[in-house]
C-alpha atoms as a PDB file:
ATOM      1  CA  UNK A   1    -173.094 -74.803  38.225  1.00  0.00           C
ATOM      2  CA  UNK A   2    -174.608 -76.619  35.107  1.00  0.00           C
ATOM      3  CA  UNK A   3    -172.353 -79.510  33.935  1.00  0.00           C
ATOM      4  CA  UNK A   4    -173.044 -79.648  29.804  1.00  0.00           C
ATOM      5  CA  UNK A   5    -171.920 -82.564  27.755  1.00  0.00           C
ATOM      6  CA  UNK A   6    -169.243 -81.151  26.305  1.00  0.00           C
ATOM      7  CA  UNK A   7    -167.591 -80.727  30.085  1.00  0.00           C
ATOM      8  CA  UNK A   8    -168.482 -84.662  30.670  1.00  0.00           C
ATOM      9  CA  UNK A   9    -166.208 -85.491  26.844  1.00  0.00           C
ATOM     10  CA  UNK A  10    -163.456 -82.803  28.407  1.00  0.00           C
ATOM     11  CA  UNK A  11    -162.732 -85.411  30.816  1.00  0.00           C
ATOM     12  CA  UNK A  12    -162.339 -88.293  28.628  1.00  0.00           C
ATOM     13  CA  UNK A  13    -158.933 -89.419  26.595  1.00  0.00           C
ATOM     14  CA  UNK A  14    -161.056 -89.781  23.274  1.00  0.00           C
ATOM     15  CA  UNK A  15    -161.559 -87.094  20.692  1.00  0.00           C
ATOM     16  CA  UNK A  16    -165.309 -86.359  20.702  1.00  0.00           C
ATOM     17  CA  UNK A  17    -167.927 -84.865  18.624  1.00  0.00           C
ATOM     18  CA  UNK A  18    -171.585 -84.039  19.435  1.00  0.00           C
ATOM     19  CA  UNK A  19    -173.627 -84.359  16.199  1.00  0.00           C
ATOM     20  CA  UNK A  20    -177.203 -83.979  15.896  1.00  0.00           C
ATOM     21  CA  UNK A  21    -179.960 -86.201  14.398  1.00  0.00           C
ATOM     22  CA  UNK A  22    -178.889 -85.292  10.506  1.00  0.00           C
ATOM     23  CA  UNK A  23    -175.395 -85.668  11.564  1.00  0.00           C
ATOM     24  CA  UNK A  24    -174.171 -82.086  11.270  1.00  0.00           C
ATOM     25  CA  UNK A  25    -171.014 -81.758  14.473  1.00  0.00           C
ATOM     26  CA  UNK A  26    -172.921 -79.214  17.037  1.00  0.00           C
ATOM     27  CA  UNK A  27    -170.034 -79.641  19.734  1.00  0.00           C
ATOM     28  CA  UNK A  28    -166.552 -80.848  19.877  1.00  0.00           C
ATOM     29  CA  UNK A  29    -164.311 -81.683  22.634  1.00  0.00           C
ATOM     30  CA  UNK A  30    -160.734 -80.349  23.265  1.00  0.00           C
ATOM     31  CA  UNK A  31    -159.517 -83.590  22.570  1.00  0.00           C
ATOM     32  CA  UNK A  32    -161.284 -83.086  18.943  1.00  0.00           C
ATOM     33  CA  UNK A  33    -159.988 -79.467  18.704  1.00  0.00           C
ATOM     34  CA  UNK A  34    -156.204 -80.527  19.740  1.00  0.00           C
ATOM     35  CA  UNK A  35    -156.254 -83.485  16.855  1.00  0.00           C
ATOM     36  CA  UNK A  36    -157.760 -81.539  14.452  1.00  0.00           C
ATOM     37  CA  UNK A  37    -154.930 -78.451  15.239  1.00  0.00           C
ATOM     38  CA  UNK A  38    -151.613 -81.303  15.430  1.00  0.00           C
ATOM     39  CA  UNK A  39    -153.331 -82.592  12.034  1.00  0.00           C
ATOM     40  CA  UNK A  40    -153.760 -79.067  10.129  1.00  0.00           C
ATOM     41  CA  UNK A  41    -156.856 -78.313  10.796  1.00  0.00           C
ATOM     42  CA  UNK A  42    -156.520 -75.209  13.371  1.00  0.00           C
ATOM     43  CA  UNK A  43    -159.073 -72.566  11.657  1.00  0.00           C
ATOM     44  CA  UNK A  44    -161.172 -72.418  14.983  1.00  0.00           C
ATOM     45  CA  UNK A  45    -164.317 -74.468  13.556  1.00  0.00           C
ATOM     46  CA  UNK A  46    -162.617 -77.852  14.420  1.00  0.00           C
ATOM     47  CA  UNK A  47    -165.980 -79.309  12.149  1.00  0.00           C
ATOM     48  CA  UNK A  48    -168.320 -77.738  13.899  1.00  0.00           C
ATOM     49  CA  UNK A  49    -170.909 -77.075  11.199  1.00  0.00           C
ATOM     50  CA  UNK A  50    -170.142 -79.798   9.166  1.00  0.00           C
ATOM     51  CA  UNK A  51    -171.896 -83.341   8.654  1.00  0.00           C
ATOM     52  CA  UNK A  52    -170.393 -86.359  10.069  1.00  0.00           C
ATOM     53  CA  UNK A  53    -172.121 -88.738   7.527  1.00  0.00           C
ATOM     54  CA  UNK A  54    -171.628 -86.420   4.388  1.00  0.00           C
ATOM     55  CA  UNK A  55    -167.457 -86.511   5.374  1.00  0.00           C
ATOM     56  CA  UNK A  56    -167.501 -90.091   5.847  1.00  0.00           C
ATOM     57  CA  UNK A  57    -169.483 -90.600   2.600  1.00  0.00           C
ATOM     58  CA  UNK A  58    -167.188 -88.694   0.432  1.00  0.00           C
ATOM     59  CA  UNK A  59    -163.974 -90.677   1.912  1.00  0.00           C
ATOM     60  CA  UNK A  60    -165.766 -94.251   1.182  1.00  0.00           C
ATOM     61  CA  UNK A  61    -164.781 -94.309  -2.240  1.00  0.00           C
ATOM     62  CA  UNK A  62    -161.253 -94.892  -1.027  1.00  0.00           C
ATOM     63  CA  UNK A  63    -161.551 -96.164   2.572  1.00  0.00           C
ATOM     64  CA  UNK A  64    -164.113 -99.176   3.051  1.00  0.00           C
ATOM     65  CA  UNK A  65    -164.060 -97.713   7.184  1.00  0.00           C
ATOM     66  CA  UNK A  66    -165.590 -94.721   6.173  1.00  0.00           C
ATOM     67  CA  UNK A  67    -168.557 -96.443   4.479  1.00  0.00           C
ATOM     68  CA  UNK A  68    -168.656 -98.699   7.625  1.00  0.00           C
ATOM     69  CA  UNK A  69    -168.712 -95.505   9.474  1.00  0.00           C
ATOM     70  CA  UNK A  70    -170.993 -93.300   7.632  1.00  0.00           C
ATOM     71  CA  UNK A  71    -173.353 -96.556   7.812  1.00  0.00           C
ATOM     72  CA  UNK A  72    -173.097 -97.671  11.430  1.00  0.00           C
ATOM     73  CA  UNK A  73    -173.978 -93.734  12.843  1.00  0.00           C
ATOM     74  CA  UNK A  74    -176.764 -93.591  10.199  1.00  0.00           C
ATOM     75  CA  UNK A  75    -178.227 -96.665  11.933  1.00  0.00           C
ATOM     76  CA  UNK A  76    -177.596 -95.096  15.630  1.00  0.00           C
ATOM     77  CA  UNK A  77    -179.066 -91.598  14.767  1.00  0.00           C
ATOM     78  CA  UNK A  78    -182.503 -93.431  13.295  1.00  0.00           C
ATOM     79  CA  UNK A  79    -182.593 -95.733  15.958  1.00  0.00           C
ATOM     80  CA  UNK A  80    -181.750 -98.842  14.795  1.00  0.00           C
ATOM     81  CA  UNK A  81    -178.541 -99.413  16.847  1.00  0.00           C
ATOM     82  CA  UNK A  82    -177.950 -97.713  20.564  1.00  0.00           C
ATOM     83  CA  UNK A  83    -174.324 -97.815  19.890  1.00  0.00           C
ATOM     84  CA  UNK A  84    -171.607 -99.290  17.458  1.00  0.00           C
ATOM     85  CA  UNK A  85    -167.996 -99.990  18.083  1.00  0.00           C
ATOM     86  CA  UNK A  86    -165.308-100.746  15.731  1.00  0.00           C
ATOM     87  CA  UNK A  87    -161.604-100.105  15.248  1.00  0.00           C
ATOM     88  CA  UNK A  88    -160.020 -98.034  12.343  1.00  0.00           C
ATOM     89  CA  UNK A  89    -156.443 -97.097  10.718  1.00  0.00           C
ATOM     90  CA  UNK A  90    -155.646 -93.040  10.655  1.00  0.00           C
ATOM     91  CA  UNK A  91    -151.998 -92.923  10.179  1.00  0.00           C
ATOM     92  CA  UNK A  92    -150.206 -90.085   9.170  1.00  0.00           C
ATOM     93  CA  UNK A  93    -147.112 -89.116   7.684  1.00  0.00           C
ATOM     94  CA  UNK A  94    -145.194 -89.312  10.719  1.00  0.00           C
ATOM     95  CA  UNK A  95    -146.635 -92.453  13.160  1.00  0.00           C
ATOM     96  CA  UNK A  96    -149.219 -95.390  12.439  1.00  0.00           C
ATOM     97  CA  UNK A  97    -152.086 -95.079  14.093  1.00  0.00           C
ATOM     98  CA  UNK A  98    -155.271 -97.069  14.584  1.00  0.00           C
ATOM     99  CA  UNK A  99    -158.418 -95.733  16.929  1.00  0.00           C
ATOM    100  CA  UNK A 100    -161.249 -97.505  18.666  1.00  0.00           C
ATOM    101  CA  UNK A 101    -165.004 -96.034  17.834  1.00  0.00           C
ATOM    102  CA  UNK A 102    -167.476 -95.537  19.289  1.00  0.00           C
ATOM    103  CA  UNK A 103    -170.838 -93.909  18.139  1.00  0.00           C
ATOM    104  CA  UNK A 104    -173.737 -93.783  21.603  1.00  0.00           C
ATOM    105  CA  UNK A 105    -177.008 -92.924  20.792  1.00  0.00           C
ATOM    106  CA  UNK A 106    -178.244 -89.687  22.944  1.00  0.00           C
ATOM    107  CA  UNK A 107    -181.486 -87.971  23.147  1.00  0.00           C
ATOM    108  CA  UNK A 108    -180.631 -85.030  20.633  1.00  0.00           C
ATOM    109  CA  UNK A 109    -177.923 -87.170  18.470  1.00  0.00           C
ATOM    110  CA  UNK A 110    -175.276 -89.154  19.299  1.00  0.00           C
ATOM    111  CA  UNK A 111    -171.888 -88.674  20.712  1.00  0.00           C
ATOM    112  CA  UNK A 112    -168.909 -89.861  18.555  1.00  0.00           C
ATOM    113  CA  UNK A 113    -165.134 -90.781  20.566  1.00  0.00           C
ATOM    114  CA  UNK A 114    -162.319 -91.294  18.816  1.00  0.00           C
ATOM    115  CA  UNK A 115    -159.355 -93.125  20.990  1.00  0.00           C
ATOM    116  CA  UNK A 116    -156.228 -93.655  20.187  1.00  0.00           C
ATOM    117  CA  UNK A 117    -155.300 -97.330  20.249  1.00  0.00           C
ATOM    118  CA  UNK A 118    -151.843 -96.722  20.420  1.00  0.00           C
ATOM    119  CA  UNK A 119    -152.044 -94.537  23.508  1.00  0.00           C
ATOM    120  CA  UNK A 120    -154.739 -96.184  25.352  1.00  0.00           C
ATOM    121  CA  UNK A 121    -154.318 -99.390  24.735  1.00  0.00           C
ATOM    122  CA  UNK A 122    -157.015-100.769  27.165  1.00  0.00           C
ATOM    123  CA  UNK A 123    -159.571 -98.860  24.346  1.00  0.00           C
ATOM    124  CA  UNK A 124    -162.061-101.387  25.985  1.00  0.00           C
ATOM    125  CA  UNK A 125    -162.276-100.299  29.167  1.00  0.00           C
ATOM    126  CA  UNK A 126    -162.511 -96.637  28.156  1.00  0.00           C
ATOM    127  CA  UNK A 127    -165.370 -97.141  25.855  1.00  0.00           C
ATOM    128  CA  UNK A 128    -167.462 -98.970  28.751  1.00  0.00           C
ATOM    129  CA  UNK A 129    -166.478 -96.015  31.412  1.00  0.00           C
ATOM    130  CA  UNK A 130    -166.889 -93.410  28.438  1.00  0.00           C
ATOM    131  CA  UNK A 131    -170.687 -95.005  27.773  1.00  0.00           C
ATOM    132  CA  UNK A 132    -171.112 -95.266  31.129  1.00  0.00           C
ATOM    133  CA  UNK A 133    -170.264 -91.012  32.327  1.00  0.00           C
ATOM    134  CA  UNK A 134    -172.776 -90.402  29.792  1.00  0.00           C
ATOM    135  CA  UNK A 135    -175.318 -92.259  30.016  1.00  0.00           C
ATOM    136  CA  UNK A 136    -175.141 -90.941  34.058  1.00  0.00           C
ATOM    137  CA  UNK A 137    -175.253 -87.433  32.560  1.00  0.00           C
ATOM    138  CA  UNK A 138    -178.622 -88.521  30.965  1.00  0.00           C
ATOM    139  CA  UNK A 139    -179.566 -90.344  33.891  1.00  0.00           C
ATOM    140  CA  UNK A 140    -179.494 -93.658  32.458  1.00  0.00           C
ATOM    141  CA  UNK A 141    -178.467 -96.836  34.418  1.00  0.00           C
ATOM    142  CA  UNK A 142    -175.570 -98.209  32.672  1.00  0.00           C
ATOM    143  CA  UNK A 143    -175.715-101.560  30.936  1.00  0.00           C
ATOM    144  CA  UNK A 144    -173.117-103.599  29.239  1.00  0.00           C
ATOM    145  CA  UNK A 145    -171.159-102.424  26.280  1.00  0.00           C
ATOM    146  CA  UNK A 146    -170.837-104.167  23.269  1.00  0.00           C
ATOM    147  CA  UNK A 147    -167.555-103.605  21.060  1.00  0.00           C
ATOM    148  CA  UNK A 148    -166.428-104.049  17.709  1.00  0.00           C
ATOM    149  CA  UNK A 149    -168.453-104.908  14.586  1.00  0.00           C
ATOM    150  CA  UNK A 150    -171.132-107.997  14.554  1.00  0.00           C
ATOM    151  CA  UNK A 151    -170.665-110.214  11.474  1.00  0.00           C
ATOM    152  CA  UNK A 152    -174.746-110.219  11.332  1.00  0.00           C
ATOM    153  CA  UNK A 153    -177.816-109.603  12.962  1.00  0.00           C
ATOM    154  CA  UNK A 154    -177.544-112.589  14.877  1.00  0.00           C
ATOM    155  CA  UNK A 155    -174.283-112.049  16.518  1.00  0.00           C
ATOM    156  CA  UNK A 156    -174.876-108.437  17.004  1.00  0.00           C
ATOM    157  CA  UNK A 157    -178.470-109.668  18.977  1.00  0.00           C
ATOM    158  CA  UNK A 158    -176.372-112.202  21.229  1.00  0.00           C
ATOM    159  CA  UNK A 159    -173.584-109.580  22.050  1.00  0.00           C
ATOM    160  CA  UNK A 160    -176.018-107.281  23.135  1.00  0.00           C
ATOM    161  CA  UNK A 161    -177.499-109.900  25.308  1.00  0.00           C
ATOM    162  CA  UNK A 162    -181.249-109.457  23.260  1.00  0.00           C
END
């Protein structure tokens, strides 16, 4: 039996979205697909089709994490980061929310999680075993992770241990 990507996200308490090197959502997981339905989006897409970075980019006029968002994956799908972590508000009209990030760098892409703060609160720990199950599925050796937003180039060099 082949074990695809998508199985590897099944596993994981994060909603997650393959998206390919232009950013356009190739793969979702059923985390992704049972957010999207509890949040009115239950038409059978889930995103697939659409573009990450174009979404985010039309929501940064009126939320500064979208911009951050749309910015930080644009930088991980050219190369420029291997991964980027931060932490975001999504409350709705019924509970506050806020979700840990986290956009990895894979060879066709990158895979985007989504967990919910709230629920998991050691977000942490699930971002370093999340990075960690697929970076095995690549066959990559698992390094550190580093989380949450660097100030500059310098702190972002000495978190990732460069």
């Amino acid at each position: 039996m082949t074990i695809e990507l998508v199985d590897v996200l099944n596993e994981l308490p994060a909603n997650a979205a393959i998206v390919g090197p232009d950013g356009t959502i190739a793969e979702v997981n059923e985390g992704w697909r049972r957010f999207a339905a509890e949040n009115g989006l239950d038409d059978g897409i889930y995103g697939r089709g659409s573009n990450y970075l174009k979404v985010c980019a039309a929501c940064a006029t009126d939320d500064p994490f979208a911009e951050e968002a749309s910015q930080a994956l644009s930088a991980v799908l050219d190369g420029r980061l291997e991964r980027f972590a931060f932490t975001y508000p999504c409350h709705s009209a019924h509970e506050r929310r806020w979700f840990f990030c986290l956009f990895l760098a894979v060879p066709y892409g990158a895979v985007v999680l989504h967990f919910n703060h709230l629920q998991q609160m050691d977000g942490h720990r699930l971002m370093r075993d999340a990075t960690s199950r697929i970076r095995r599925f690549f066959g990559v050796v698992p390094e550190t992770l580093f989380v949450g937003p660097a100030a500059n180039d310098d702190a972002q060099s000495a978190a990732h241990g460069d």
